[in-house]
Protein backbone atom coordinates (compact mmCIF):
# COMPACT_ATOMS: atom_id res chain seq x y z
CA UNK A 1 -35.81 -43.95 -0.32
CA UNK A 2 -38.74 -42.26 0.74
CA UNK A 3 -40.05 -38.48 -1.14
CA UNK A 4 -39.53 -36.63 2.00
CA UNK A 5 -35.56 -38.27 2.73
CA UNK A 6 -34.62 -37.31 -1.21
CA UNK A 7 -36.08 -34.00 -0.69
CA UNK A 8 -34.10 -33.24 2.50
CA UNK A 9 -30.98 -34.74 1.03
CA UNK A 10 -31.61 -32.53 -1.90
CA UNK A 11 -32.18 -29.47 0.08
CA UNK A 12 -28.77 -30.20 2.21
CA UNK A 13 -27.03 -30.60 -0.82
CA UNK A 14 -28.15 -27.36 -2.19
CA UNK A 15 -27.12 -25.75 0.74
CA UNK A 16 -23.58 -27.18 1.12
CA UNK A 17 -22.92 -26.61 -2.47
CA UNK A 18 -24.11 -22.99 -1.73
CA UNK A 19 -21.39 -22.08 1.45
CA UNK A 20 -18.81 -24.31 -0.67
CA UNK A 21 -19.59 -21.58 -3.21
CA UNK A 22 -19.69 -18.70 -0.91
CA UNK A 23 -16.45 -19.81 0.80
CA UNK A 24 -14.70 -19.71 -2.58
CA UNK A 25 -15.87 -16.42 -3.42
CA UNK A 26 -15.07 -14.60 0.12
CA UNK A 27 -11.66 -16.28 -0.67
CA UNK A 28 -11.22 -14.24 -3.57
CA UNK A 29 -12.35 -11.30 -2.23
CA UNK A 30 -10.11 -11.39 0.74
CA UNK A 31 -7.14 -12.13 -1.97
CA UNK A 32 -8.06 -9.25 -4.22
CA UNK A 33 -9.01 -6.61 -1.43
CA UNK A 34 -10.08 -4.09 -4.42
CA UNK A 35 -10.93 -3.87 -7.21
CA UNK A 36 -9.92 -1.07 -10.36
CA UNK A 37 -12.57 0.45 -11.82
CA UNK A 38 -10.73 3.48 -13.70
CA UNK A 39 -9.87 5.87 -11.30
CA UNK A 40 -12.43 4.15 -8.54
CA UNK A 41 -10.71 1.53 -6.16
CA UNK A 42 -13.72 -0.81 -5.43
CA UNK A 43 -13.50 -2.50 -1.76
CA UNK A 44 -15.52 -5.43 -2.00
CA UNK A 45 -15.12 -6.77 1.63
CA UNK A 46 -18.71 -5.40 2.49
CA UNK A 47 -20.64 -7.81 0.06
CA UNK A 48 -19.03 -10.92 2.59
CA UNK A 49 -21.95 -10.25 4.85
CA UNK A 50 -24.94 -10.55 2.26
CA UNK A 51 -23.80 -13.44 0.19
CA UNK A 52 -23.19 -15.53 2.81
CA UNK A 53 -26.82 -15.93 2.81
CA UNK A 54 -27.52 -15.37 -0.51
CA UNK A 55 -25.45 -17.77 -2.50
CA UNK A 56 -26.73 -20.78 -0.45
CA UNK A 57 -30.22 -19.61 -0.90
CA UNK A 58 -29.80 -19.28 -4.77
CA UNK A 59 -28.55 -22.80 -4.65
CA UNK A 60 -31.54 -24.28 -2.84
CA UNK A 61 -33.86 -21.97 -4.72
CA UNK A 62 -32.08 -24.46 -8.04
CA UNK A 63 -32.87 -27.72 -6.52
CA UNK A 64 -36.76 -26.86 -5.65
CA UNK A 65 -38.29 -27.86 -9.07
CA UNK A 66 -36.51 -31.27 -8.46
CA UNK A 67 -37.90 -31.96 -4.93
CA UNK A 68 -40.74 -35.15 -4.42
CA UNK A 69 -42.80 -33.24 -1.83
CA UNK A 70 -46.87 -32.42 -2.20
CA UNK A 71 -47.85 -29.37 -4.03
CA UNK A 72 -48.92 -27.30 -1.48
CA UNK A 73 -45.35 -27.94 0.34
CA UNK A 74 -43.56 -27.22 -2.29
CA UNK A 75 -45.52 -24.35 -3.03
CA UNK A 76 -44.61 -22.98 0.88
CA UNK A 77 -41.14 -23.27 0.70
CA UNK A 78 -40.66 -21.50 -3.13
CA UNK A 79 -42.58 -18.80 -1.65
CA UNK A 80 -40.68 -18.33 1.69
CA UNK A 81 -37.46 -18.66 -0.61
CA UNK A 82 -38.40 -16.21 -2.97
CA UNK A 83 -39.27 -13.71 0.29
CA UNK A 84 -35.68 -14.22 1.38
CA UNK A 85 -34.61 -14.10 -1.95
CA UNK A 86 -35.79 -10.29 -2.49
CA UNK A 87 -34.68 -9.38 1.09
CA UNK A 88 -31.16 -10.13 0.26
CA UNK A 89 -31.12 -8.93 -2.81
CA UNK A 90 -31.75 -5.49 -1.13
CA UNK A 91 -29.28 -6.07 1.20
CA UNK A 92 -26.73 -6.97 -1.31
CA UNK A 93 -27.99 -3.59 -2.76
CA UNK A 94 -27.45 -1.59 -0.22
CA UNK A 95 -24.15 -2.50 0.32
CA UNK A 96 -22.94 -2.01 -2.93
CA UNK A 97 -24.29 1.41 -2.57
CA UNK A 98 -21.95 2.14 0.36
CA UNK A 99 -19.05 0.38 -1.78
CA UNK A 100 -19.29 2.93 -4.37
CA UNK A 101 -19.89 5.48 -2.08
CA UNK A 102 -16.56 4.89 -0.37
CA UNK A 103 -15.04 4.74 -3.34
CA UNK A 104 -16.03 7.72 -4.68
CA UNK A 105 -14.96 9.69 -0.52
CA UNK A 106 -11.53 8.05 -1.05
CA UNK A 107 -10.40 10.49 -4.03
CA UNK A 108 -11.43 12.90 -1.05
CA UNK A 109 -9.36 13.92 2.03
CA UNK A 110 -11.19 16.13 4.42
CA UNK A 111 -8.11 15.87 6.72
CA UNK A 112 -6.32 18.56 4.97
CA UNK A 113 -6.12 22.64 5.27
CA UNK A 114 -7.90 23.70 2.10
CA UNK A 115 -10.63 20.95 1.89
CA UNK A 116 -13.83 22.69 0.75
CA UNK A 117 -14.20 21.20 -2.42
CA UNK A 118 -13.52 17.76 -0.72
CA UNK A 119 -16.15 18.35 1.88
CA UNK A 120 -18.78 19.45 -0.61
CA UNK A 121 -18.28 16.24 -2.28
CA UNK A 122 -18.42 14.11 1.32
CA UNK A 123 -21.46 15.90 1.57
CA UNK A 124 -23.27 15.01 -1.59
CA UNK A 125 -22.18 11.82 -2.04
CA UNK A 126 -23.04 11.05 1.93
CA UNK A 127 -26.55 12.20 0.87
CA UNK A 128 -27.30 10.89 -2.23
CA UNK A 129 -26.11 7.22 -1.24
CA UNK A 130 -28.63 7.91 1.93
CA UNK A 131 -31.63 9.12 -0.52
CA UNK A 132 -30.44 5.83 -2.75
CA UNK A 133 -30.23 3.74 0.34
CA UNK A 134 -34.27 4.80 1.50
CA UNK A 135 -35.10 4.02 -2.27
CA UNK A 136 -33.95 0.43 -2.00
CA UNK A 137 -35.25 -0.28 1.35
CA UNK A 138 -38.58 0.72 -0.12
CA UNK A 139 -38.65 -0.99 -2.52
CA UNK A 140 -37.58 -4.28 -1.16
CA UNK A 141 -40.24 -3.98 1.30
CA UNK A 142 -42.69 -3.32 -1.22
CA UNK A 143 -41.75 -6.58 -3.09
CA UNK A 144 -42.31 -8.15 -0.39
CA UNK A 145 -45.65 -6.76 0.38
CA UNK A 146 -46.79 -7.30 -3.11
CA UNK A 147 -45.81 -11.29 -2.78
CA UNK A 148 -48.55 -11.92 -0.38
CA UNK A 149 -51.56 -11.47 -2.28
CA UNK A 150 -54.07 -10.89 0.37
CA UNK A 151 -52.16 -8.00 1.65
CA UNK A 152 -51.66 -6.54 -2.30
CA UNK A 153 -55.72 -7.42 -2.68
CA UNK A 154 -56.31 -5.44 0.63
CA UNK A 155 -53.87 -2.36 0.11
CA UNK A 156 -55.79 -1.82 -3.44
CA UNK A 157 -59.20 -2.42 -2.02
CA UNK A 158 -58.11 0.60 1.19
CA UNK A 159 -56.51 3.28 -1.35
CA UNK A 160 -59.74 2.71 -4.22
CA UNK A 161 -62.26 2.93 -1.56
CA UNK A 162 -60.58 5.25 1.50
CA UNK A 163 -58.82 7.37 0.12
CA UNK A 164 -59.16 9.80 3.11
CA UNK A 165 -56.49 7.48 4.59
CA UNK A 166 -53.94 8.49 2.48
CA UNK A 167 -54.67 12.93 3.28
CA UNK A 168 -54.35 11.78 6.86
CA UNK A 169 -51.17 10.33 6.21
CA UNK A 170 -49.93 12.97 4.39
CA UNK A 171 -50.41 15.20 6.81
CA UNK A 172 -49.11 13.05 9.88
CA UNK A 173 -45.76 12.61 8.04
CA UNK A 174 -45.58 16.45 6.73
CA UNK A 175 -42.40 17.45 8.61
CA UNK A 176 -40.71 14.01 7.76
CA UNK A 177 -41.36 14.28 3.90
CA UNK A 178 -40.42 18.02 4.49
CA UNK A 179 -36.75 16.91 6.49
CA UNK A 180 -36.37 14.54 3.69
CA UNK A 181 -36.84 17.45 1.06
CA UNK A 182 -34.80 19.54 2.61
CA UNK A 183 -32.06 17.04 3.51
CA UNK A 184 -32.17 17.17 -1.15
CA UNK A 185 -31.54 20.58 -1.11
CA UNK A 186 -28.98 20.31 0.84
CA UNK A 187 -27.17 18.34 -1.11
CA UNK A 188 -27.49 20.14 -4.11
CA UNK A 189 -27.25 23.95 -2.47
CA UNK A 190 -24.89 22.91 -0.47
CA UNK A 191 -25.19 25.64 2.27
CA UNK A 192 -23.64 23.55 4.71
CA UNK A 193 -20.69 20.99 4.35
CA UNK A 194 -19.53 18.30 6.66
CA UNK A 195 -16.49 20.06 8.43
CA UNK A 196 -18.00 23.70 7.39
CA UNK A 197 -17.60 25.88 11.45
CA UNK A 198 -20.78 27.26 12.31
CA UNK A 199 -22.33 29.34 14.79
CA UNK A 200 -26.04 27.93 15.51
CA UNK A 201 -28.20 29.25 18.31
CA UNK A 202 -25.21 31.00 19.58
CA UNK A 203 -23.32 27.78 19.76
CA UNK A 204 -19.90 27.78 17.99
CA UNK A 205 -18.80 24.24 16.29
CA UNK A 206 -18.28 21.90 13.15
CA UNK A 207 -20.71 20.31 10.95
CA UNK A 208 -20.15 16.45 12.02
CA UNK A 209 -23.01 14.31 10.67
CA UNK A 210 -25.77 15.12 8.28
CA UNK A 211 -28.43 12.66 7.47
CA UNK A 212 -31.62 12.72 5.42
CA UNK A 213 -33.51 14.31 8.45
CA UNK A 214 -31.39 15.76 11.19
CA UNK A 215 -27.69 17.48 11.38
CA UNK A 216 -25.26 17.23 14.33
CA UNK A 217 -23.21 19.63 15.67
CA UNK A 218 -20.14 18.95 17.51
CA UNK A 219 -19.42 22.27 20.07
CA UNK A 220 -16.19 23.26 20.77
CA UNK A 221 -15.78 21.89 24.13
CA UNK A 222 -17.06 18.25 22.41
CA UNK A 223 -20.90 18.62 23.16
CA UNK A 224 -23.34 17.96 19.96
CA UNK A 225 -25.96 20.00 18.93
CA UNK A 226 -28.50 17.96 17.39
CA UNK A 227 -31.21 20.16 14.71
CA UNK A 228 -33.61 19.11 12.24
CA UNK A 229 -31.54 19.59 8.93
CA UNK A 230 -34.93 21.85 7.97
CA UNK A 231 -33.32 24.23 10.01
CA UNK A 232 -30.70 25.13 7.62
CA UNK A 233 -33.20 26.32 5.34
CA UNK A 234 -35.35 28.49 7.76
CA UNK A 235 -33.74 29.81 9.69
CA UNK A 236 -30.25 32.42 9.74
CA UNK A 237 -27.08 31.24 10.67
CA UNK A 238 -23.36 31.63 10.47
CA UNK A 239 -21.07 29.51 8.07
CA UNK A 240 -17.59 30.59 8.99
CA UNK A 241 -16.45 28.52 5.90
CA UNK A 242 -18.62 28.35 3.07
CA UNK A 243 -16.66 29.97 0.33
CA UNK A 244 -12.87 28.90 1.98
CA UNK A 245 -11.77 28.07 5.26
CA UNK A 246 -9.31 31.38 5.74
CA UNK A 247 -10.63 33.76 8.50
CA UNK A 248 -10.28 37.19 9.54
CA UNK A 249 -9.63 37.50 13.22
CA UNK A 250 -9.88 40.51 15.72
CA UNK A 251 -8.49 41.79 19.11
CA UNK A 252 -10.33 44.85 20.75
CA UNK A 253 -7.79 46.44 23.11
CA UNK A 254 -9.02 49.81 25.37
CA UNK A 255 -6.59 52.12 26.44
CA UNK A 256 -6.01 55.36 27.92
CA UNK A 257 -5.99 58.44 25.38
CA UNK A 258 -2.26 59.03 25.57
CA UNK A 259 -1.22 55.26 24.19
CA UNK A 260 1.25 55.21 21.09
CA UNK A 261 -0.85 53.59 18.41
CA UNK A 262 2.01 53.38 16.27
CA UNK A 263 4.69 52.01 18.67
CA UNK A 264 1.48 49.43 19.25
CA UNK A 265 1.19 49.06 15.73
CA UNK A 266 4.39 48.18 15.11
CA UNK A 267 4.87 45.26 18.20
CA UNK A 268 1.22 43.80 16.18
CA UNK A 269 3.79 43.42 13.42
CA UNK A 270 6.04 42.02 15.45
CA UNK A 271 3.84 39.10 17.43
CA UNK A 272 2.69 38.45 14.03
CA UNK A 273 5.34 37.69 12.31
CA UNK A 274 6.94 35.74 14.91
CA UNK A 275 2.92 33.46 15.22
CA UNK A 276 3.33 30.03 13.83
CA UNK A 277 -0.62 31.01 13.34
CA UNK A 278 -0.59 33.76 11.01
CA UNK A 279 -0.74 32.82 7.42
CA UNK A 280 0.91 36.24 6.61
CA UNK A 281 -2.11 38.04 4.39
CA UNK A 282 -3.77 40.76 6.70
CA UNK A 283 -1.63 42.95 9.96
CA UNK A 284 -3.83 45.70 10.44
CA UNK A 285 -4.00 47.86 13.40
CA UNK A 286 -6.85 50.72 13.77
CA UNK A 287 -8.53 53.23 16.33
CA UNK A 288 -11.84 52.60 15.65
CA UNK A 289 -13.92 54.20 18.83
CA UNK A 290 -12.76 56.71 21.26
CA UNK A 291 -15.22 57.17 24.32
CA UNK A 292 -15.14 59.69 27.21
CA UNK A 293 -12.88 57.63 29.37
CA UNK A 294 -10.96 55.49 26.65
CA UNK A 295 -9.55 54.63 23.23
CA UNK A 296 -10.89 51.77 21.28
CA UNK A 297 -7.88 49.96 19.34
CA UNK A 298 -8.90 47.32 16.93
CA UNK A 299 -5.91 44.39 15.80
CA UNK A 300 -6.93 42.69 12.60
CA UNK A 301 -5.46 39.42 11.79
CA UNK A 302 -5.86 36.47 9.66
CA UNK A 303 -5.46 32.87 9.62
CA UNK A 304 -5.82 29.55 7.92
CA UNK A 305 -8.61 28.68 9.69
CA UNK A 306 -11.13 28.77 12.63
CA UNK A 307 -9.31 27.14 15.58
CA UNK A 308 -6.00 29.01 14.43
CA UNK A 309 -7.64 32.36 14.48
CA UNK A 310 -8.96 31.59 18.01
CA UNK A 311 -5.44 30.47 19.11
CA UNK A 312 -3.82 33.63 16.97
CA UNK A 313 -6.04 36.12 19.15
CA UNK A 314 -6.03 34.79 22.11
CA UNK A 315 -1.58 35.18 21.37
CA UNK A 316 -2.15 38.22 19.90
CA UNK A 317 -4.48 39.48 23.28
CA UNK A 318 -2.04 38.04 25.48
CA UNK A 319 1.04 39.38 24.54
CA UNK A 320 -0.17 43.08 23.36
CA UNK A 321 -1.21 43.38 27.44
CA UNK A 322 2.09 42.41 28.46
CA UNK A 323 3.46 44.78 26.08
CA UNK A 324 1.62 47.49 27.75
CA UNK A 325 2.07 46.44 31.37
CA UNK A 326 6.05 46.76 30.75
CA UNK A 327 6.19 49.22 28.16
CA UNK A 328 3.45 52.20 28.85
CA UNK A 329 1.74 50.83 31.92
CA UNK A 330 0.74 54.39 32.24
CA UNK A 331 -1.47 54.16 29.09
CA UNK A 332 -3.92 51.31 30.56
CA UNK A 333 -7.39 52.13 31.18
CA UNK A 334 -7.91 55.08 33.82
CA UNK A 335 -10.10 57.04 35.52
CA UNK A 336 -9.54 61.13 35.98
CA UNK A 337 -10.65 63.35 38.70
CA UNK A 338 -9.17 67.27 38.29
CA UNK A 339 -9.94 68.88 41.52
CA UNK A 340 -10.69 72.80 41.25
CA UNK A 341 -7.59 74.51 42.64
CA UNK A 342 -9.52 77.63 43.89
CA UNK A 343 -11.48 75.30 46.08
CA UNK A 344 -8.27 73.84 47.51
């Protein structure tokens, strides 16, 4: 049997042994789902992908030192294997990154009322496992760089004798190393939370998506805002929930000077408790301007959150006009003219 024949037979074998091996291991993943870690309920269905190609390389990484082929050749293929070795290494890092980091969002529902706390921690864990995630990919391509040796020999000989290069970098990739900065402080500050309603160059919507460098916006009528997450750090702007997600609402109703504020006060009461929208904390009902021509009522109301104090209001607006359309129609808005009797 010739060196070349054993080596190839060798190399097969290595790589059947490998996907026997990978096949019994996705085997018992699929059987076991999850794992227990404590209180952390590892899912370890995402590591399928990487070892699929990693356990078969390992294997035929093993048989190398045993294969009859020249130096050189041999020399080639440890190399490449060892570059595909540290590639899917990172990948396998990667994705047990994202398995803890689901693990950790599980003890965390955002789909509830009061969910502040769990959306701070969506938020920090979402961008720390990014930061992580940047760290590895880095670093694995570094590795890799460093491997070849001419490319190592050259990178040294450019940053000892030009360093001018790296200033101009610097400089090019200023507002990137600044998003990426800010994206940190973020995620420690904290003035913004996935799910947090804001109102952002006079657009009104949720906090959908932050990454390390930009945030979406989702609008209420289901457009997204897309902003550098740098933003959120220069600039002012409205976070309806940052402390809780409870919310004061108002109704501005104008009427003629001779409308019963408390026979309106008291059908405010009324709508109110009779809202499947109010949460029952603040019924207040105020004159709070009075103008040449009108009077200036102000309804103050509170619910759980955002979308029910818009639907509360707009309830609350509705059915305050019908109650003065059937009630004291004569008290809407008007305009007086006296005419001077001694000129009639």
């Amino acid at each position: 049997m010739s060196d070349y024949l054993f080596s190839g037979i060798l190399i097969a074998s290595g790589f059947v042994v490998g996907w026997i091996l990978y096949f019994f291991v996705a085997t018992l993943i699929k059987r076991r789902g999850t794992v227990s870690l404590k209180l952390l309920k590892v899912n370890l269905g995402l590591l399928k992908s990487p070892l699929r190609f990693l356990i078969p390389i390992l294997c035929i990484a093993g048989v190398i030192p045993l294969l009859r082929l020249p130096e050189e050749m041999c020399g080639f293929i440890s190399y490449f294997i060892q570059i595909l070795l540290i590639a899917l290494f990172g990948w396998a890092a990667v994705k047990i990154v994202y398995i803890f980091r689901d693990a950790f969002l599980n003890h965390y529902n955002i789909n509830v009322r009061d969910n502040v706390r769990a959306r701070g921690m969506h938020t920090q864990i979402r961008m720390i496992s990014n930061i992580i995630v940047v760290v590895i990919v880095l670093l694995t391509v570094s590795f890799i760089l460093m491997s070849f040796s001419r490319v190592r020999h050259i990178g040294v000989s450019i940053l000892a004798s030009a360093g001018v290069i790296g200033i101009v970098i610097g400089f090019a990739a200023q507002k990137t190393l600044g998003n990426l900065i800010a994206g940190i402080q973020i995620a420690i500050a904290q003035p913004i939370r996935l799910d947090d309603v804001v109102i952002i160059e006079n657009e009104w919507g949720w906090i959908e998506e932050i990454t390390l460098t930009f945030v979406v916006v989702r609008i209420w009528d289901l457009r997204r805002l897309v902003v550098p997450i740098s933003y959120f750090l220069e600039k002012p702007f409205q976070n309806w929930t940052r402390t809780s997600a409870d919310l004061l609402g108002t109704v501005l109703i104008y009427a003629d000077y001779t409308i019963p504020v408390k026979e309106v006060r008291n059908e405010l009461t009324r709508i109110l408790e009779n809202s499947p929208h109010w949460d029952k904390k603040v019924n207040m009902l105020q004159v709070t301007n009075m103008t040449e021509k009108t009077v200036e009522l102000r309804a103050l109301m509170s619910a759980v959150d955002s979308p029910t104090a818009w639907n509360l209001r707009c309830e609350v607006r509705e059915k305050l006009l019908e109650f003065l359309q059937q009630r004291f129609p004569e008290c809407l808005p008007r305009i007086r003219i006296e005419r001077n009797k001694e000129a009639l």
